[in-house]
C-alpha atoms as a PDB file:
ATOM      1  CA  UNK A   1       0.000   0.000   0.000  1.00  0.00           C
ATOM      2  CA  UNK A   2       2.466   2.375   0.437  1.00  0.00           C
ATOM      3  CA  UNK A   3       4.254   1.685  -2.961  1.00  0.00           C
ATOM      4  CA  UNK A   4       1.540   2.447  -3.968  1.00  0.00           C
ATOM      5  CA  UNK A   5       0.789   6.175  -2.432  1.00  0.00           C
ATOM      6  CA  UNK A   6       4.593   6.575  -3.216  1.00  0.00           C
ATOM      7  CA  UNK A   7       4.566   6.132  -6.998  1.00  0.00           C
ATOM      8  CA  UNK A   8       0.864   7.801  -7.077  1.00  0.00           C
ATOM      9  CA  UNK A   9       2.094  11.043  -5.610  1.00  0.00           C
ATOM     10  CA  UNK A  10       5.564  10.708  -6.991  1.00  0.00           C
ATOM     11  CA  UNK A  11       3.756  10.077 -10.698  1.00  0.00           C
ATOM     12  CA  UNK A  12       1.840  13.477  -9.740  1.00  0.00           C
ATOM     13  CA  UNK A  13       4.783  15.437  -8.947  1.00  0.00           C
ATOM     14  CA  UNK A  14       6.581  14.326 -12.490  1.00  0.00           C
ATOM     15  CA  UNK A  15       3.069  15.091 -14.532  1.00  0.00           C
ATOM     16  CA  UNK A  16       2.715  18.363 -12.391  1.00  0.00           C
ATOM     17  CA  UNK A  17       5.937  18.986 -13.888  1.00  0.00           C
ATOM     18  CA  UNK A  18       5.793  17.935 -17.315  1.00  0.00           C
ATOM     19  CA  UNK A  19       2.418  20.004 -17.673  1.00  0.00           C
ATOM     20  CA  UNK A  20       4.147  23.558 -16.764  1.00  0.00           C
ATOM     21  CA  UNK A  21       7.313  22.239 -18.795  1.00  0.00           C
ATOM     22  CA  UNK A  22       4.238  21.830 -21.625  1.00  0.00           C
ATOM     23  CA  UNK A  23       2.866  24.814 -21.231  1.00  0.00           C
ATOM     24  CA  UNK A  24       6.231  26.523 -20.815  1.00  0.00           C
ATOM     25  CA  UNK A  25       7.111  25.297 -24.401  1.00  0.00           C
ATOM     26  CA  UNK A  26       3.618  26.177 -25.928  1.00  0.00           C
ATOM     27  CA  UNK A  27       3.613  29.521 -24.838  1.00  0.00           C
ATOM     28  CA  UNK A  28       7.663  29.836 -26.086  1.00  0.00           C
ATOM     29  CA  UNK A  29       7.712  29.009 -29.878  1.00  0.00           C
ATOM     30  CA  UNK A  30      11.459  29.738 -30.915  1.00  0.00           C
ATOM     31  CA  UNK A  31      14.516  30.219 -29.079  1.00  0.00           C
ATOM     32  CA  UNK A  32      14.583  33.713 -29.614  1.00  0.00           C
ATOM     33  CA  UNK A  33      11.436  33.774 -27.341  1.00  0.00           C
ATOM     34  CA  UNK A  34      13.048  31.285 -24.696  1.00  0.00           C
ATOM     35  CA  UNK A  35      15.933  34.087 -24.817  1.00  0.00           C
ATOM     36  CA  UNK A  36      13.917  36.783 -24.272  1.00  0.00           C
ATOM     37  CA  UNK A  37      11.934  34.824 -21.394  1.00  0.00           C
ATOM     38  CA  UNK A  38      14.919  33.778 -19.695  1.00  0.00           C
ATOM     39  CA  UNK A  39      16.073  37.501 -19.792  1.00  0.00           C
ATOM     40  CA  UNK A  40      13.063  38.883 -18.559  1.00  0.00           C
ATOM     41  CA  UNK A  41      13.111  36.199 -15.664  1.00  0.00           C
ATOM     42  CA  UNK A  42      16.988  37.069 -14.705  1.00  0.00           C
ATOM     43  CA  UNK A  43      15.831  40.791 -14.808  1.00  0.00           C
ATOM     44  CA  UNK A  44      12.442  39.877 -12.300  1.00  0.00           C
ATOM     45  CA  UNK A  45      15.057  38.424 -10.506  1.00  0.00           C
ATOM     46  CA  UNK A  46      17.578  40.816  -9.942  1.00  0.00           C
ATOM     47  CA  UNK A  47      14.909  43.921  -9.293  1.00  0.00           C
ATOM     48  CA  UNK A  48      13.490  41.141  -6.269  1.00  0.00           C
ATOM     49  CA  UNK A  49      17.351  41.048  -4.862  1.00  0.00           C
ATOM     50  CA  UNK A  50      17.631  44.777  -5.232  1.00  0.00           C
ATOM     51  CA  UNK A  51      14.162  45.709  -3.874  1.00  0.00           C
ATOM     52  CA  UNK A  52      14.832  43.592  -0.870  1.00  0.00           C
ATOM     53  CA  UNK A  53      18.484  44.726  -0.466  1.00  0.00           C
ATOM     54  CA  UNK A  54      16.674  48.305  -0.089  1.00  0.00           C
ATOM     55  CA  UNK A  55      14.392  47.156   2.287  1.00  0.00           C
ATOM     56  CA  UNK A  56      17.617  46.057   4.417  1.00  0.00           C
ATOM     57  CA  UNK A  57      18.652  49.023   3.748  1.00  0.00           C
ATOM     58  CA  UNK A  58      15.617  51.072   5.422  1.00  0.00           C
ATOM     59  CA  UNK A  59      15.940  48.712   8.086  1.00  0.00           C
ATOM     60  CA  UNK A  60      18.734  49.094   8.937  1.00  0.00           C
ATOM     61  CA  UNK A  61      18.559  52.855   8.544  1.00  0.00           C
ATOM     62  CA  UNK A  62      15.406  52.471  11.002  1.00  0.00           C
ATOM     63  CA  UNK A  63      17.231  50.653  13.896  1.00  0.00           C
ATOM     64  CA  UNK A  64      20.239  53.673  13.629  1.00  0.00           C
ATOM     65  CA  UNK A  65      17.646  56.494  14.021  1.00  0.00           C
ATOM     66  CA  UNK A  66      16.408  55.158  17.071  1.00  0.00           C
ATOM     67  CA  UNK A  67      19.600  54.689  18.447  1.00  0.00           C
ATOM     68  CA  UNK A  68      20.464  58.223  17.387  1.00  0.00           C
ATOM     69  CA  UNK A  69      16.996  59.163  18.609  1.00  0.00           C
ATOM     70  CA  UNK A  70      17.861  57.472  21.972  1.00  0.00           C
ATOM     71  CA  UNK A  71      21.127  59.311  22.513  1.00  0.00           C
ATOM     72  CA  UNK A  72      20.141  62.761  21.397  1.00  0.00           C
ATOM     73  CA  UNK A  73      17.167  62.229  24.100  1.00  0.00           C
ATOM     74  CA  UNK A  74      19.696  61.375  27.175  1.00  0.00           C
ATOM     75  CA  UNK A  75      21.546  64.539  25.890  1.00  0.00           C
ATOM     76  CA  UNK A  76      18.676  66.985  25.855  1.00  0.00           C
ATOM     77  CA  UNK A  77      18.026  65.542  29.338  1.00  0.00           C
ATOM     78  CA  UNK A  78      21.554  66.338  30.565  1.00  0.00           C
ATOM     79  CA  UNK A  79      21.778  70.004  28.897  1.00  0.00           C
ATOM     80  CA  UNK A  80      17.976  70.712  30.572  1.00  0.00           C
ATOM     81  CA  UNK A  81      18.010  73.273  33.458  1.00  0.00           C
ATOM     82  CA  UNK A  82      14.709  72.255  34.462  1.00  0.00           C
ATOM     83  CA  UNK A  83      15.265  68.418  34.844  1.00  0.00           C
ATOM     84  CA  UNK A  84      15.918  66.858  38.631  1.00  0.00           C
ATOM     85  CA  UNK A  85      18.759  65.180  39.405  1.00  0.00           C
ATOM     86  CA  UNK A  86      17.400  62.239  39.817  1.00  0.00           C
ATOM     87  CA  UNK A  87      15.833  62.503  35.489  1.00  0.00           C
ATOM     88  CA  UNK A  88      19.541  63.308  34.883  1.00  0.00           C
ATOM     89  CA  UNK A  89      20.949  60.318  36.363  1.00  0.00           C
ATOM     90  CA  UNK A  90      18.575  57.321  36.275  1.00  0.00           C
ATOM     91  CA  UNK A  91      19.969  56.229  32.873  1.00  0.00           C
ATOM     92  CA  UNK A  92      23.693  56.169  34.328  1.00  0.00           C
ATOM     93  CA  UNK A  93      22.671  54.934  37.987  1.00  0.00           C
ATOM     94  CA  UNK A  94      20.719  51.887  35.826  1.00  0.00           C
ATOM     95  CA  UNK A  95      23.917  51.157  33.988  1.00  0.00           C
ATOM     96  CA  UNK A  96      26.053  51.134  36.629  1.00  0.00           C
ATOM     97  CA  UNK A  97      23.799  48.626  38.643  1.00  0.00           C
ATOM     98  CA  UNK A  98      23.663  46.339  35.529  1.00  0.00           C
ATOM     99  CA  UNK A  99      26.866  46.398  35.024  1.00  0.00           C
ATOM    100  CA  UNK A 100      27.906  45.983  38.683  1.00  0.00           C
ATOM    101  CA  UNK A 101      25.893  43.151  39.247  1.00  0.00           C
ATOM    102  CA  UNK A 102      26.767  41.697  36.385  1.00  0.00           C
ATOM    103  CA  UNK A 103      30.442  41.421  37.509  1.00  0.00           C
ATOM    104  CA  UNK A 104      29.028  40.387  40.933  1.00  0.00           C
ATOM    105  CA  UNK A 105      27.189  37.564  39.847  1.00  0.00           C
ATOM    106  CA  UNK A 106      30.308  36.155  37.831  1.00  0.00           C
ATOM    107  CA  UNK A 107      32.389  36.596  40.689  1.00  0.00           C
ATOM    108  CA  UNK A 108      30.148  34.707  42.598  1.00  0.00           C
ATOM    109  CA  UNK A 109      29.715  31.670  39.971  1.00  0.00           C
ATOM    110  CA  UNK A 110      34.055  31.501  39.587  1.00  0.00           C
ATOM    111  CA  UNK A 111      35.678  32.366  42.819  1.00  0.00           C
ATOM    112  CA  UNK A 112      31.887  31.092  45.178  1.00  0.00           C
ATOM    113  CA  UNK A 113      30.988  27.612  46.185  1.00  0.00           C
ATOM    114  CA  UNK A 114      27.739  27.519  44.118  1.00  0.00           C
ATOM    115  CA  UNK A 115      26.533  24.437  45.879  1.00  0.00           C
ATOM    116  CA  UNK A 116      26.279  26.622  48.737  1.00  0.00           C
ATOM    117  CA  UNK A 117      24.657  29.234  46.979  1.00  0.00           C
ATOM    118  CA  UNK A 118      22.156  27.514  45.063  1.00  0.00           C
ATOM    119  CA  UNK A 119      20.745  24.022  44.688  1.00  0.00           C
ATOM    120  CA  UNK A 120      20.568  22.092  41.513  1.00  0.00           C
ATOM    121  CA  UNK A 121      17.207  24.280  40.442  1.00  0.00           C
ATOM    122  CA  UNK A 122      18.340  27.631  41.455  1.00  0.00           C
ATOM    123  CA  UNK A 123      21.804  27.194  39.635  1.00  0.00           C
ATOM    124  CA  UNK A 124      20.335  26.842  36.281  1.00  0.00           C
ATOM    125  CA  UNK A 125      18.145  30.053  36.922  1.00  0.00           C
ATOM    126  CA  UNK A 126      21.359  32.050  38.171  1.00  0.00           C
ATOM    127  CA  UNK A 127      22.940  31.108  35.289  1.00  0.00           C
ATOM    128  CA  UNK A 128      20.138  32.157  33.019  1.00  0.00           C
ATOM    129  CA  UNK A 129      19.993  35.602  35.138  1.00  0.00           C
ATOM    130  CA  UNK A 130      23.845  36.080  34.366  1.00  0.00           C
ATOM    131  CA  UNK A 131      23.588  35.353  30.171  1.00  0.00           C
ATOM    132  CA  UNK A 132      20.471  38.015  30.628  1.00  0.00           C
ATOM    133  CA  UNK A 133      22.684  40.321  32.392  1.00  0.00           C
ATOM    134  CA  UNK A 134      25.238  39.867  30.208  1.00  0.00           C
ATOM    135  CA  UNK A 135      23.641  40.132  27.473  1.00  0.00           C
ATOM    136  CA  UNK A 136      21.633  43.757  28.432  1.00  0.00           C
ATOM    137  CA  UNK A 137      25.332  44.833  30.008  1.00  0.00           C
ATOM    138  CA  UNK A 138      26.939  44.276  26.630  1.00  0.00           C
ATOM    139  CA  UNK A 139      23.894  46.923  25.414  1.00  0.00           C
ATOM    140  CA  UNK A 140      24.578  49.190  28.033  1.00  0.00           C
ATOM    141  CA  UNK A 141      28.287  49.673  26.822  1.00  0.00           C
ATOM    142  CA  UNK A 142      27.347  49.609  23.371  1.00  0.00           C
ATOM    143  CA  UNK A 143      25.334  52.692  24.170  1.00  0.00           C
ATOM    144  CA  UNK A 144      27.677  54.875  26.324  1.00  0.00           C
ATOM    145  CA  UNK A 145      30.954  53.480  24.820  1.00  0.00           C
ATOM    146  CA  UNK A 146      31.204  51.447  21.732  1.00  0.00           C
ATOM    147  CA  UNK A 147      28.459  52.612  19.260  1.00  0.00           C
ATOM    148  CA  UNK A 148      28.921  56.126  17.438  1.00  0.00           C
ATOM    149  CA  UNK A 149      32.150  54.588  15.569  1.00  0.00           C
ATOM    150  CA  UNK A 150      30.142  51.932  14.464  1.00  0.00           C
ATOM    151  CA  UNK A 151      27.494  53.667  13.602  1.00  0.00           C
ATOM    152  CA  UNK A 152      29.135  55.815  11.147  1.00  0.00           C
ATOM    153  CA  UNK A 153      30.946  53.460   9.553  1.00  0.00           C
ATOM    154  CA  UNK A 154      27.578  51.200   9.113  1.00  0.00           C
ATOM    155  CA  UNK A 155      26.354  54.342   7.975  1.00  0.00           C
ATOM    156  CA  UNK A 156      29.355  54.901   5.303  1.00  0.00           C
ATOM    157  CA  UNK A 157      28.524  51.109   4.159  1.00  0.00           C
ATOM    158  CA  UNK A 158      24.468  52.042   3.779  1.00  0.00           C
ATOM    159  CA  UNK A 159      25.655  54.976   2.172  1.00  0.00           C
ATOM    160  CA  UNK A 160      28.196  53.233  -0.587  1.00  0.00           C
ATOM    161  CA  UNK A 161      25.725  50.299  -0.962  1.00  0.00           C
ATOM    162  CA  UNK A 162      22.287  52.693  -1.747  1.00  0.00           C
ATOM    163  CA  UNK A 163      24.797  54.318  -4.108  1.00  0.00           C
ATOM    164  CA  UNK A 164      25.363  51.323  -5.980  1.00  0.00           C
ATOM    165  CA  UNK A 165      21.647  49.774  -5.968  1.00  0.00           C
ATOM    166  CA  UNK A 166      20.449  53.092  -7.224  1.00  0.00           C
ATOM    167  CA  UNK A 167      22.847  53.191 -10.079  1.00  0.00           C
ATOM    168  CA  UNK A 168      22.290  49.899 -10.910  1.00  0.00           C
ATOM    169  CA  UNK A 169      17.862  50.280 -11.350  1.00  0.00           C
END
């Protein structure tokens, strides 16, 4: 029974096949024509790949804005005369405590006795706390220390590579 269902649906993939190879040839009558298919289908092509490079492109234009966005904000906030200390600060306190107990935590997992710690249960979730911490700490230095570089070289690269998709449409 199941040779069967495999050579009936295998026999329907092959005529499903052979019918738009058919119909391919019956709408194409010389080679010129196959030519001139093929070329249109390469060019379909190519505007797809160049369309959804752009896309990228916005997208990636997108995500710098709001980091751009982001940083211009925290520097309004500092220049302000009418902002409390506290408005002026949270973002830096916040990073600080991240980072800090990020660092903690570590210590505590390499130079700690984790069995005293934390049981078999709780040191699975401490160590999924610490790759969470890690992972917003390494955001937290991108922002205050590692990003504008970046950022303008990323935005050189956008730059170059809308330069050469437009010239290219």
């Amino acid at each position: 029974m199941a040779n069967f269902l495999a050579n009936q649906f295998s026999a329907g993939a092959g005529n499903l096949v052979e019918a738009v190879d058919d119909a391919f040839d019956k709408s194409v009558t010389s080679d010129e024509e196959r030519k001139e298919l093929e070329a249109e289908m390469a060019k379909a092509s190519t505007q797809y790949e160049v369309e959804m490079a752009s896309l990228g492109l916005e997208e990636k234009k997108a995500y710098l804005a709001d980091i751009a966005g982001a940083r211009e904000y925290q520097r309004q906030v500092q220049k302000s005369e009418q902002e409390s200390w506290l408005s002026k600060n949270v973002h830096s306190m916040l990073a600080i405590g991240i980072i800090g107990l990020t660092f903690f935590m570590y210590f505590l997992i390499i130079k700690g006795d984790m069995s005293k710690i934390a049981g078999k249960g709780e040191k699975d979730i401490v160590i999924y706390i610490l790759g969470a911490l890690t992972t917003i700490s390494t955001q937290v230095a991108a922002f205050y220390f590692g990003s504008s570089q970046g950022s303008k070289d990323k935005q050189k690269s956008i730059d170059n590579i809308t330069a050469n998709v437009s010239r290219r449409s």
